[in-house]
Protein backbone atom coordinates (compact mmCIF):
# COMPACT_ATOMS: atom_id res chain seq x y z
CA UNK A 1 85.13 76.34 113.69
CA UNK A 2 85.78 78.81 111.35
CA UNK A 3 87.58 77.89 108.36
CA UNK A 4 90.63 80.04 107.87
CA UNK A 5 93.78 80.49 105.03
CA UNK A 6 96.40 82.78 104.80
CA UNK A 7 98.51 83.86 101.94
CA UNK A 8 101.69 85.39 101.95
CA UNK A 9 101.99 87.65 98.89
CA UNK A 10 99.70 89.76 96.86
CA UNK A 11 101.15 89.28 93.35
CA UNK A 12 99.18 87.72 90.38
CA UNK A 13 99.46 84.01 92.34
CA UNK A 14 98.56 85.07 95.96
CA UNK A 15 96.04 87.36 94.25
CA UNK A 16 93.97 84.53 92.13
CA UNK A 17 94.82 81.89 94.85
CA UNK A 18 92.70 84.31 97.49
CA UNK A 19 89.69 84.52 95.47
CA UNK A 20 89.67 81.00 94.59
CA UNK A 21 89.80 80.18 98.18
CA UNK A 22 87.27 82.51 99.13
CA UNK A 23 84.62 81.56 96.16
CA UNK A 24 84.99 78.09 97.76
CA UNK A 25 83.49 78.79 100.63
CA UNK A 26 86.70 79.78 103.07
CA UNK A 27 88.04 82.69 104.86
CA UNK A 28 91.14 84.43 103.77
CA UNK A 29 94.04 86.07 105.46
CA UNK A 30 96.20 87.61 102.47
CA UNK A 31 99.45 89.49 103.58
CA UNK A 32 101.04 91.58 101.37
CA UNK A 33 104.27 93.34 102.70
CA UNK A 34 103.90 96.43 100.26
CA UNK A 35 104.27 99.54 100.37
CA UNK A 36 105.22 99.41 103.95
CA UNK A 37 108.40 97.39 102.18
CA UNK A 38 108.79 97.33 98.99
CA UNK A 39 110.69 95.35 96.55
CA UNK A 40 113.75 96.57 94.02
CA UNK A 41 111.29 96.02 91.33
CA UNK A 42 107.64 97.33 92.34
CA UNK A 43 106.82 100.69 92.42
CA UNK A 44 103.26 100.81 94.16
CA UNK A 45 101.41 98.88 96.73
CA UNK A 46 99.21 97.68 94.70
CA UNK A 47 98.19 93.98 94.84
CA UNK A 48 99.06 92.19 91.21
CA UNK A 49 101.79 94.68 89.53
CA UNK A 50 103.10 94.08 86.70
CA UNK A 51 107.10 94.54 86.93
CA UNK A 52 108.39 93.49 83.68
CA UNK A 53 106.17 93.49 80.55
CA UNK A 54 102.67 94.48 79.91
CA UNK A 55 101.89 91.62 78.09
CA UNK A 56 100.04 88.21 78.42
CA UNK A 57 101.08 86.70 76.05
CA UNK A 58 98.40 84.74 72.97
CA UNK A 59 94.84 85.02 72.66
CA UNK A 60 95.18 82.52 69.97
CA UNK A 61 93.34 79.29 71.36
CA UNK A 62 95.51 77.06 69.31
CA UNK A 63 98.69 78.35 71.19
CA UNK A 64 99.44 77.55 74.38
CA UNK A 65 99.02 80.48 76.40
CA UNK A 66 95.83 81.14 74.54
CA UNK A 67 94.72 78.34 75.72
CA UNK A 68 95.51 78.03 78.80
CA UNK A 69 93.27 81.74 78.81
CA UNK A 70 90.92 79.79 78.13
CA UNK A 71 91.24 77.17 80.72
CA UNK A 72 91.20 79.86 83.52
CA UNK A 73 88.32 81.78 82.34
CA UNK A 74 86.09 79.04 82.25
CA UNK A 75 87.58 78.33 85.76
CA UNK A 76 86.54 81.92 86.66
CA UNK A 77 89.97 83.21 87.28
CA UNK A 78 90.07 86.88 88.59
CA UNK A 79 93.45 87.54 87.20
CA UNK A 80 92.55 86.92 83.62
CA UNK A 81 88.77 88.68 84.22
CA UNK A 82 90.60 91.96 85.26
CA UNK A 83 93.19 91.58 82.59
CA UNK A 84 90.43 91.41 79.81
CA UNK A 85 88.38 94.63 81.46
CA UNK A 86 91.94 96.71 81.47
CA UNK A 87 93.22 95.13 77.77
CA UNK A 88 94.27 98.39 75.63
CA UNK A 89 95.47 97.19 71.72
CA UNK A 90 97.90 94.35 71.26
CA UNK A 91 96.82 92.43 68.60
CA UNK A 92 96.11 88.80 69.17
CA UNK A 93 98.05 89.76 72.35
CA UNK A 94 96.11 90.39 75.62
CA UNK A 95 98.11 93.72 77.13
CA UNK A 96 96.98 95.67 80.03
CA UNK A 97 97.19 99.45 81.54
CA UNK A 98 99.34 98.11 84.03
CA UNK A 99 97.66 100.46 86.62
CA UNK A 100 94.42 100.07 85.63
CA UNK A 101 95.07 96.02 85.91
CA UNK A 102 96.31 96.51 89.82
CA UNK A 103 93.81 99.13 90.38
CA UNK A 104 91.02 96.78 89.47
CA UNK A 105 92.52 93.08 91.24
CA UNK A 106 93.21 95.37 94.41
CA UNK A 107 89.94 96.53 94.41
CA UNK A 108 88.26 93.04 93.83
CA UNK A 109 90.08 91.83 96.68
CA UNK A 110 89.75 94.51 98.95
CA UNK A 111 85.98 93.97 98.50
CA UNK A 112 85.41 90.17 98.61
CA UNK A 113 83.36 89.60 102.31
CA UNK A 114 85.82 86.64 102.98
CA UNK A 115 88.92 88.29 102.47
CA UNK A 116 91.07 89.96 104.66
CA UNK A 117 94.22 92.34 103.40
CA UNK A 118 96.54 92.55 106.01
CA UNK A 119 99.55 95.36 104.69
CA UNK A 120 102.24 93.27 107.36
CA UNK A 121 105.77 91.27 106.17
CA UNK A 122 105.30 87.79 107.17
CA UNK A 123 109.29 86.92 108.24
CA UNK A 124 108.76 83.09 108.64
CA UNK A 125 106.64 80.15 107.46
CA UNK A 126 102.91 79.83 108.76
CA UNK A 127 102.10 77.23 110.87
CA UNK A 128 98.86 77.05 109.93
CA UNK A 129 97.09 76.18 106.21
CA UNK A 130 98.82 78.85 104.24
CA UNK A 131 100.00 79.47 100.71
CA UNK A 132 103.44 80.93 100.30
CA UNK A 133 103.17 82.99 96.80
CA UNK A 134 105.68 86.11 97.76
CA UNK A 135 106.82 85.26 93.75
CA UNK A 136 110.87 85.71 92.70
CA UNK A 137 111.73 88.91 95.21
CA UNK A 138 110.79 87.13 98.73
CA UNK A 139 111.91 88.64 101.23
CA UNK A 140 115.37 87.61 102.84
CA UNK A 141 113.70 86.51 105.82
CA UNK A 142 111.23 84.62 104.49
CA UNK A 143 113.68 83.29 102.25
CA UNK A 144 115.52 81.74 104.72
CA UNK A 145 112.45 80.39 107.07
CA UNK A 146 111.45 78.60 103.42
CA UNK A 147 115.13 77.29 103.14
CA UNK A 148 115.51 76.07 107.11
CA UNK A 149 112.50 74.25 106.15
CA UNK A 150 113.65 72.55 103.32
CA UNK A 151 117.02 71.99 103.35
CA UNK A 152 117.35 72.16 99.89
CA UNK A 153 119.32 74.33 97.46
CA UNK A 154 117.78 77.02 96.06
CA UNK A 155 117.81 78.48 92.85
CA UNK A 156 119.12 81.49 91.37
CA UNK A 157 118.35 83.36 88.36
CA UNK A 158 118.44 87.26 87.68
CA UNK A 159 115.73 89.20 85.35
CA UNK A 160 115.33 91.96 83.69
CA UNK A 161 113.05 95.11 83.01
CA UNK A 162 112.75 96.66 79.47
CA UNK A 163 112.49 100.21 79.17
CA UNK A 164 109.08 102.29 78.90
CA UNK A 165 109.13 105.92 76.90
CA UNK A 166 106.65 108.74 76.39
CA UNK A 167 105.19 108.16 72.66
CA UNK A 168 105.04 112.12 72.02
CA UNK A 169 108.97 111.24 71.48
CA UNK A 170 108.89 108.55 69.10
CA UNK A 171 109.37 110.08 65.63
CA UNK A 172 106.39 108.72 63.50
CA UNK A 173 107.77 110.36 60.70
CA UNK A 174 110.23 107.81 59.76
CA UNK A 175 108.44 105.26 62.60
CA UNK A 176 105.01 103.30 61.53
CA UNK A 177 102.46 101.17 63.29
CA UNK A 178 102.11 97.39 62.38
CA UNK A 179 100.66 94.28 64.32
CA UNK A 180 103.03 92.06 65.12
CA UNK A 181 103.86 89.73 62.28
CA UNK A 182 101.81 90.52 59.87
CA UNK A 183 98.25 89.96 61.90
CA UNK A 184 95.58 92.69 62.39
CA UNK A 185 95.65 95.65 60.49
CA UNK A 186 98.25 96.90 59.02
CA UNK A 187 97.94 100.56 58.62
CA UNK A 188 96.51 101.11 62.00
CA UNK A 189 98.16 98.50 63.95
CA UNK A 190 98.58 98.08 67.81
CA UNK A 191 102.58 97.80 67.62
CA UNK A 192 105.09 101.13 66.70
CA UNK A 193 107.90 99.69 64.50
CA UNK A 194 111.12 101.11 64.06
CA UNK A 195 113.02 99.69 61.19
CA UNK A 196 116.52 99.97 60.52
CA UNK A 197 118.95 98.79 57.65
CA UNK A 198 122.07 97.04 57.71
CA UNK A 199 124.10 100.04 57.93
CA UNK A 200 122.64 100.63 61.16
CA UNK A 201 121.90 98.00 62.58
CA UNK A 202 126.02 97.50 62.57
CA UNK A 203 126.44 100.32 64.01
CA UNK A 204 123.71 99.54 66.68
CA UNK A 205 125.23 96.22 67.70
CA UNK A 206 128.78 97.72 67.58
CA UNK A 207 127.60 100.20 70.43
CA UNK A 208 125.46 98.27 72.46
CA UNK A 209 128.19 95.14 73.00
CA UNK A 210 130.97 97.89 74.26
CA UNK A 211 127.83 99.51 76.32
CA UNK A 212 128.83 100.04 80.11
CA UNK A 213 126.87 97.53 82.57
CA UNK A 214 125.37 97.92 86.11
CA UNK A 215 127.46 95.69 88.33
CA UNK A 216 124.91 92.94 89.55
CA UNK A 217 124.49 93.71 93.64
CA UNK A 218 126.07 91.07 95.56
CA UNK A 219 127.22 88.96 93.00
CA UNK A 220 130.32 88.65 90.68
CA UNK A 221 129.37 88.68 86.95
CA UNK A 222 130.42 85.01 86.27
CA UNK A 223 127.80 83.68 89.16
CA UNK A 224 125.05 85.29 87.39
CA UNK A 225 122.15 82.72 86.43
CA UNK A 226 119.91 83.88 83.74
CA UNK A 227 116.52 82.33 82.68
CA UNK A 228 116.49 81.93 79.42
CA UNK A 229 113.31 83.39 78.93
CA UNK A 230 113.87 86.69 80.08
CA UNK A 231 117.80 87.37 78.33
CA UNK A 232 118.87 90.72 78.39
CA UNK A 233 119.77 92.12 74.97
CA UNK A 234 123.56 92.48 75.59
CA UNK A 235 123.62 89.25 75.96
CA UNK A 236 121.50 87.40 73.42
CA UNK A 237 123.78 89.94 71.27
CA UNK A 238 126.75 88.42 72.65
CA UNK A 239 125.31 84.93 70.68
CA UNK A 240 126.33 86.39 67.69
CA UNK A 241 125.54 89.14 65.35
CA UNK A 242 122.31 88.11 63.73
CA UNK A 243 120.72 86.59 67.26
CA UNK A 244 118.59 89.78 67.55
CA UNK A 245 117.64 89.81 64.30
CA UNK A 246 116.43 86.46 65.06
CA UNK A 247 115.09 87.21 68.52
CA UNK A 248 113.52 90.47 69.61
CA UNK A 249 114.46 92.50 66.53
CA UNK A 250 113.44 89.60 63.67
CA UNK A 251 111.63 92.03 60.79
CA UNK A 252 109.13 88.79 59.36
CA UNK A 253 105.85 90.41 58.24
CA UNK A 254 107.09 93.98 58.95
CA UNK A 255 107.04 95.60 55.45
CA UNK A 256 108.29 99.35 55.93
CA UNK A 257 105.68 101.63 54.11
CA UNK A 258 108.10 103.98 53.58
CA UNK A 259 110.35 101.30 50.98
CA UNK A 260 108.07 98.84 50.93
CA UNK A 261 110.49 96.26 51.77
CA UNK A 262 110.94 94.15 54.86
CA UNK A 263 113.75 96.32 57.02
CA UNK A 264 117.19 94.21 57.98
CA UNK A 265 115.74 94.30 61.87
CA UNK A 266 113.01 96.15 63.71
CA UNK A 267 112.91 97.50 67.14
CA UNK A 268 109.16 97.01 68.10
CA UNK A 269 107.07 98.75 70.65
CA UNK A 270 103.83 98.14 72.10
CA UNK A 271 101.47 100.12 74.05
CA UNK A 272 101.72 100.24 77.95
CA UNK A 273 98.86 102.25 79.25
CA UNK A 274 94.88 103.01 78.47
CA UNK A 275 96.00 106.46 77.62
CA UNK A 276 98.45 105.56 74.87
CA UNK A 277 101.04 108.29 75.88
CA UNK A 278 103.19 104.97 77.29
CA UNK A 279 105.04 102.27 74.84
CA UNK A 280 107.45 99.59 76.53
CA UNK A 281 110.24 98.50 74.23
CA UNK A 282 109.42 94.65 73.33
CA UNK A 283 111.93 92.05 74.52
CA UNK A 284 114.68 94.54 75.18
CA UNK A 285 114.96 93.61 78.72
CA UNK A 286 118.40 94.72 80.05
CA UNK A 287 121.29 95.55 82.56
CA UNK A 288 122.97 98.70 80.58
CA UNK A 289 124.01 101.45 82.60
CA UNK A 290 120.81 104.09 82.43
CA UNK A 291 122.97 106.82 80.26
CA UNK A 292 124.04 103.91 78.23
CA UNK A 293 121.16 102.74 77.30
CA UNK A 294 119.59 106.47 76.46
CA UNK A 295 122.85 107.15 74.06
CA UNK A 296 122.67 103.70 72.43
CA UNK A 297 118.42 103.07 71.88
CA UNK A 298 118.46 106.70 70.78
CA UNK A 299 120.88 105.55 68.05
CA UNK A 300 117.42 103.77 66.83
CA UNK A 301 115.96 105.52 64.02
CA UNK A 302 112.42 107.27 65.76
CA UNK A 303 113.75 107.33 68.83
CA UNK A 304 116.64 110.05 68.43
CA UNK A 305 114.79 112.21 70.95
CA UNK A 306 113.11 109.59 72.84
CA UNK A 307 112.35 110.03 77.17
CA UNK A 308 112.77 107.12 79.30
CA UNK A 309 110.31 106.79 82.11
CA UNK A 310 111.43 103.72 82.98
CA UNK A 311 114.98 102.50 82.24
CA UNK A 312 115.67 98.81 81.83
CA UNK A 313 117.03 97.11 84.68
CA UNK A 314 118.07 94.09 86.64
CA UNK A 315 116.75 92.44 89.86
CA UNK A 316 117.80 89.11 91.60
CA UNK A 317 114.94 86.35 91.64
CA UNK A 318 114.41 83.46 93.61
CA UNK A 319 113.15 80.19 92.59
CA UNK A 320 112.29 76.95 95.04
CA UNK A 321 113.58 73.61 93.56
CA UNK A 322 109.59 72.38 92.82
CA UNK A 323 110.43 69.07 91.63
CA UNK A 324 111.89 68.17 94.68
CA UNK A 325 109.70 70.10 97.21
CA UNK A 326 106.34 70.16 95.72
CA UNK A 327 103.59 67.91 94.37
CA UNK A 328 101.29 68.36 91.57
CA UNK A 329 98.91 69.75 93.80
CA UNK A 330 101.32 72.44 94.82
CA UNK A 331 101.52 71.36 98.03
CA UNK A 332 104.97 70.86 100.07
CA UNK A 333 105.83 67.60 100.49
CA UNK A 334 107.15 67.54 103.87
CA UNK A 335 103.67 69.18 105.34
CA UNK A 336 100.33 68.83 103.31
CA UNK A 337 98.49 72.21 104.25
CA UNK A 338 101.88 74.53 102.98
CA UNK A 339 101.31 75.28 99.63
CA UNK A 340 103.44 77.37 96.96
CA UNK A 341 102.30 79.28 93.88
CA UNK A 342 103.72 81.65 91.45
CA UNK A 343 107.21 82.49 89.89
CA UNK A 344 108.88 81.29 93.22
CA UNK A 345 107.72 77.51 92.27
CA UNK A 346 109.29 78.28 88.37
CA UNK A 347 106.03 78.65 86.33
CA UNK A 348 106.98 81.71 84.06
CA UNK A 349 104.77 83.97 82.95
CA UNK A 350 101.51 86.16 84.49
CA UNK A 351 98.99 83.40 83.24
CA UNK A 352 101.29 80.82 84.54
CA UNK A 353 101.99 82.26 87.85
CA UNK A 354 97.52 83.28 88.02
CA UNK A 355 97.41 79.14 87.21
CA UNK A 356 99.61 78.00 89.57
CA UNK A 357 97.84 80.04 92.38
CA UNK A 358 94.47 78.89 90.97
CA UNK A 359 95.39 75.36 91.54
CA UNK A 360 96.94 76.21 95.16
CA UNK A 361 93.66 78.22 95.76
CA UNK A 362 91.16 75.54 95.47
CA UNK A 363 93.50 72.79 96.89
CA UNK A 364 94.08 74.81 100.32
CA UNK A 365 90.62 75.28 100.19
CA UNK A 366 89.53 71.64 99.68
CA UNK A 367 92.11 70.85 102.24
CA UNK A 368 90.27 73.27 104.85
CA UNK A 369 86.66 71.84 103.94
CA UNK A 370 88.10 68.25 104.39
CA UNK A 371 87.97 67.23 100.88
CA UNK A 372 90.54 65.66 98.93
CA UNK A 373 92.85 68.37 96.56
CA UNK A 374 92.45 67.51 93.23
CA UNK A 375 95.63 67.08 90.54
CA UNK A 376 95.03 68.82 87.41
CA UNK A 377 94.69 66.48 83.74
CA UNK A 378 98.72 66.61 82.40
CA UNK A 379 96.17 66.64 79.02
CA UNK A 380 95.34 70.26 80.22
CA UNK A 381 97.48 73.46 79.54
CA UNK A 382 96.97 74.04 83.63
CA UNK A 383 97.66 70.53 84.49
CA UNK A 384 100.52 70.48 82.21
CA UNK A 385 102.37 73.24 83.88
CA UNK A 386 101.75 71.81 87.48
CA UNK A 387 103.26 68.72 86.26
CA UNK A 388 106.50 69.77 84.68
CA UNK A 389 106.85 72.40 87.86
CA UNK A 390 106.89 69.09 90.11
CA UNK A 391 108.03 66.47 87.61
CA UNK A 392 111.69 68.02 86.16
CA UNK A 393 114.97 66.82 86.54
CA UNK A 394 115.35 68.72 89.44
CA UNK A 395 119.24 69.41 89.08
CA UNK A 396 118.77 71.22 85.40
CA UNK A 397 115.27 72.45 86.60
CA UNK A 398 115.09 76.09 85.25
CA UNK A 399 111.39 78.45 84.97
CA UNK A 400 108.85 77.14 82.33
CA UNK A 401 106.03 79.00 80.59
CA UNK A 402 103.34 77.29 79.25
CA UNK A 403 103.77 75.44 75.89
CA UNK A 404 102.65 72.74 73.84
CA UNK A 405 105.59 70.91 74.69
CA UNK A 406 104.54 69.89 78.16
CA UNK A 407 101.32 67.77 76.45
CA UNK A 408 101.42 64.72 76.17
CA UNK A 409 101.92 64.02 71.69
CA UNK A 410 98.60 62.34 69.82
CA UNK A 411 98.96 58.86 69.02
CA UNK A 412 98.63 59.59 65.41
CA UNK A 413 100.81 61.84 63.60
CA UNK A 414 99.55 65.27 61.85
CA UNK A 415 100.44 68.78 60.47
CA UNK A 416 101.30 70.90 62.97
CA UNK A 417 97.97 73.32 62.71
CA UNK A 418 96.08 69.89 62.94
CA UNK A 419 98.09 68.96 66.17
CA UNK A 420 97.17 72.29 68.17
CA UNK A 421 93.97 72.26 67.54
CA UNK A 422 94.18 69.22 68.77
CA UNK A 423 95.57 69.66 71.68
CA UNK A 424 92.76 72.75 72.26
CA UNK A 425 90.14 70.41 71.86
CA UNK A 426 91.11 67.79 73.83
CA UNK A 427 92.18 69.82 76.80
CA UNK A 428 88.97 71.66 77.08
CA UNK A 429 86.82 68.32 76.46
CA UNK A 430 89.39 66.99 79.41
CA UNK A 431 88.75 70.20 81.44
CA UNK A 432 85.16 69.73 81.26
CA UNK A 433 84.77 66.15 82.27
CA UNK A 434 87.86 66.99 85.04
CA UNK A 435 85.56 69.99 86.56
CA UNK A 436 82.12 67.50 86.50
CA UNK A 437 83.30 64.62 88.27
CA UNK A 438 85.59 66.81 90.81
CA UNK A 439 82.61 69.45 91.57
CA UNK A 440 84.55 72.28 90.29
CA UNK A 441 83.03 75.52 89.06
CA UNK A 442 83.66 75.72 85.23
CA UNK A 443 82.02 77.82 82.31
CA UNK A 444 82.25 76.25 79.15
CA UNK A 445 80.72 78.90 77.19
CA UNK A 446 83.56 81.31 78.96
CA UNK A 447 86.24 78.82 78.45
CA UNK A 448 84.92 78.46 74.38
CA UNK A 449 84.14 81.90 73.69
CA UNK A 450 87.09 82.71 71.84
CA UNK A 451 87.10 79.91 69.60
């Protein structure tokens, strides 16, 4: 009998999750409900878009989501592999054409023998082995076929979009390129900094806390959730009048060339397409009205004249109450062949989300092949995440992305440099041993490379 999975939802989880199931030996049935319906976020059908930024986050091996890279490239994870051949400059950031990075998982999936890609909304649970991965904008349907089968409150939360403009309308007359804090080089650096003084940076905040806001659909202001992770500007500004000089617009290792003193803030942006003629504003995710926020972020010195192709915006997500629904292995615990990956379990972050469907991949695949699923080491970055996801207090449960945090501490103490490469060491030695005596494809010289 043939061995069969389906997938609802071709985002970075249902994405990695499908080839994981189908380098294991199993078919795959992966629905994807784009562009036939589309989502208030996504503008394409292509599998894996990126809706928010462009950005992976750390290559740096002794930070958590650089290691947890390099966890899922020695696992042979398709999400990171396509993010790596699409990368355009980000410092020790790994940043992606966003096209070119849906372009190329869409293509890998399209042409993998053992997967299907069925372009259909699925309006209700499965009842066969399936993966439900339809990430924080599931449908309403779906949504409530997941929540007649739990019983359980949901969660809540709304996120945001930062703006994209056209770099031929950044003025690099009085703007300059710098890495981001200080690494890479400085005069030719992957990030376009705009630095302001005090003067205007008063004038700035002044603006932007009157600034008109898009009522949130179906909601009253006050019921609005927001994961901490994702803020919108307005209101980390609302924190006080330094918080986004502390936050999105701190100036550390930002020396303006043009005083050759450190500015009073900095409005960074960072390169969104292969081309270069795209730059997404960093961290400045928000909910302003669109004319608002042209007339205030042109108020930013180099970006007087600046074109929007992409204003910032706002979008409702849904997350599943893991801790109380899921185990480690992401499967359901109520039925053990429906499995969850992605933002709608709360793992935050692309290379969160691509883990999370990585683990559901090769679990619903054991689980066809009538082997045991396997839970990840809590000593890994992966296993980590899968843990907390399941393992939170679920009534203050909110989204996590992946940090040191979640490891468990070494027994002796050390200087925090000491301690992360640390915990790189031992998670990869873990990894290793983890992937040997559980038959599990793994690369070490992939998984080490960027040490």
């Amino acid at each position: 009998m043939e061995k069969v999975l389906t997938i609802v939802g071709g985002g970075l989880a249902g994405s990695e999750a499908a080839w994981q199931a189908a380098e294991a030996g199993v078919q795959v049935k992966l629905y994807e409900m784009r562009p036939g319906h589309s989502t208030p976020a996504h503008v394409s059908g292509h599998l894996a878009e990126l809706v928010c930024s462009n950005s992976l986050g750390s290559t740096i091996t002794t930070k958590a989501p650089g290691l947890l890279k390099a966890e899922l490239r020695g696992l042979g994870s398709l999400i990171l592999a396509c993010a790596e051949r699409t990368a355009v400059p980000a410092g020790y950031s790994l940043a992606v054409d966003r096209e070119s990075f849906a372009n190329a998982v869409t293509e890998m999936i399209e042409n993998h023998p053992s997967i299907e890609l069925i372009r259909e909304e699925v309006t209700s649970i499965p009842d066969v082995t399936c993966i439900i991965a339809t990430g924080p904008l599931t449908s309403n349907s779906l949504t409530e076929s997941i929540a007649s089968l739990s019983g359980r409150e949901y969660l809540y939360f709304y996120d945001a979009l930062s703006p994209i403009i056209t770099y031929d309308t950044i003025n690099m007359d009085f703007a300059y390129r710098a890495s981001r804090h200080d690494k890479g080089d400085q005069e030719e650096g992957d990030y376009i900094n705009c630095p302001m003084n005090e003067e205007v940076y008063r004038a700035f905040y002044k603006e932007l806390m009157s600034a008109k806001q898009i009522t949130l659909r179906g909601f009253e202001r006050e019921d609005a959730s927001f994961f901490e992770g994702c803020l919108p500007v307005e209101e980390i500004a609302r924190r006080g009048f330094d918080s986004l000089r502390f936050g999105p617009m701190r100036p550390i290792g930002l020396t303006d060339p043009r005083t050759g003193k450190r500015p009073y803030a900095v409005l960074q942006l960072r390169q969104d397409n292969l081309a270069g003629t795209l730059f997404n504003i960093v961290g400045f995710q928000t909910n302003l009205k669109w004319g608002e926020q042209r007339r205030v972020l042109r108020m930013i010195p180099g970006l007087e004249k600046a074109e929007f192709m992409r204003y910032g915006m706002m979008h409702r997500n849904t997350y599943i109450n893991s801790p109380e629904l899921l185990q480690p292995t992401m499967q359901y615990r109520g039925r053990a062949d429906l499995l969850f990956a992605g933002q709608i379990v709360g793992a935050e972050g692309y290379v969160g989300n691509a883990a999370t469907g990585l683990v559901a991949g090769i679990n619903a695949a054991r689980i066809l092949l009538d082997d045991h699923p396997v839970i990840f080491p809590t000593k890994t970055m992966i296993g980590s995440l899968c843990h907390y996801v399941t393992h939170a207090d679920a009534k203050s449960f909110q989204p996590m992305k992946p940090n040191f945090g979640l490891l468990p501490m070494p027994e002796e103490r050390m200087p925090k440099p000491d301690r992360y490469r640390y915990y790189r060491d031992r998670s990869l030695k873990q990894l290793r041993r983890f992937c040997r005596d559980r038959r599990l494809v793994y690369d070490r010289d992939k998984a080490e490379a960027e040490l």
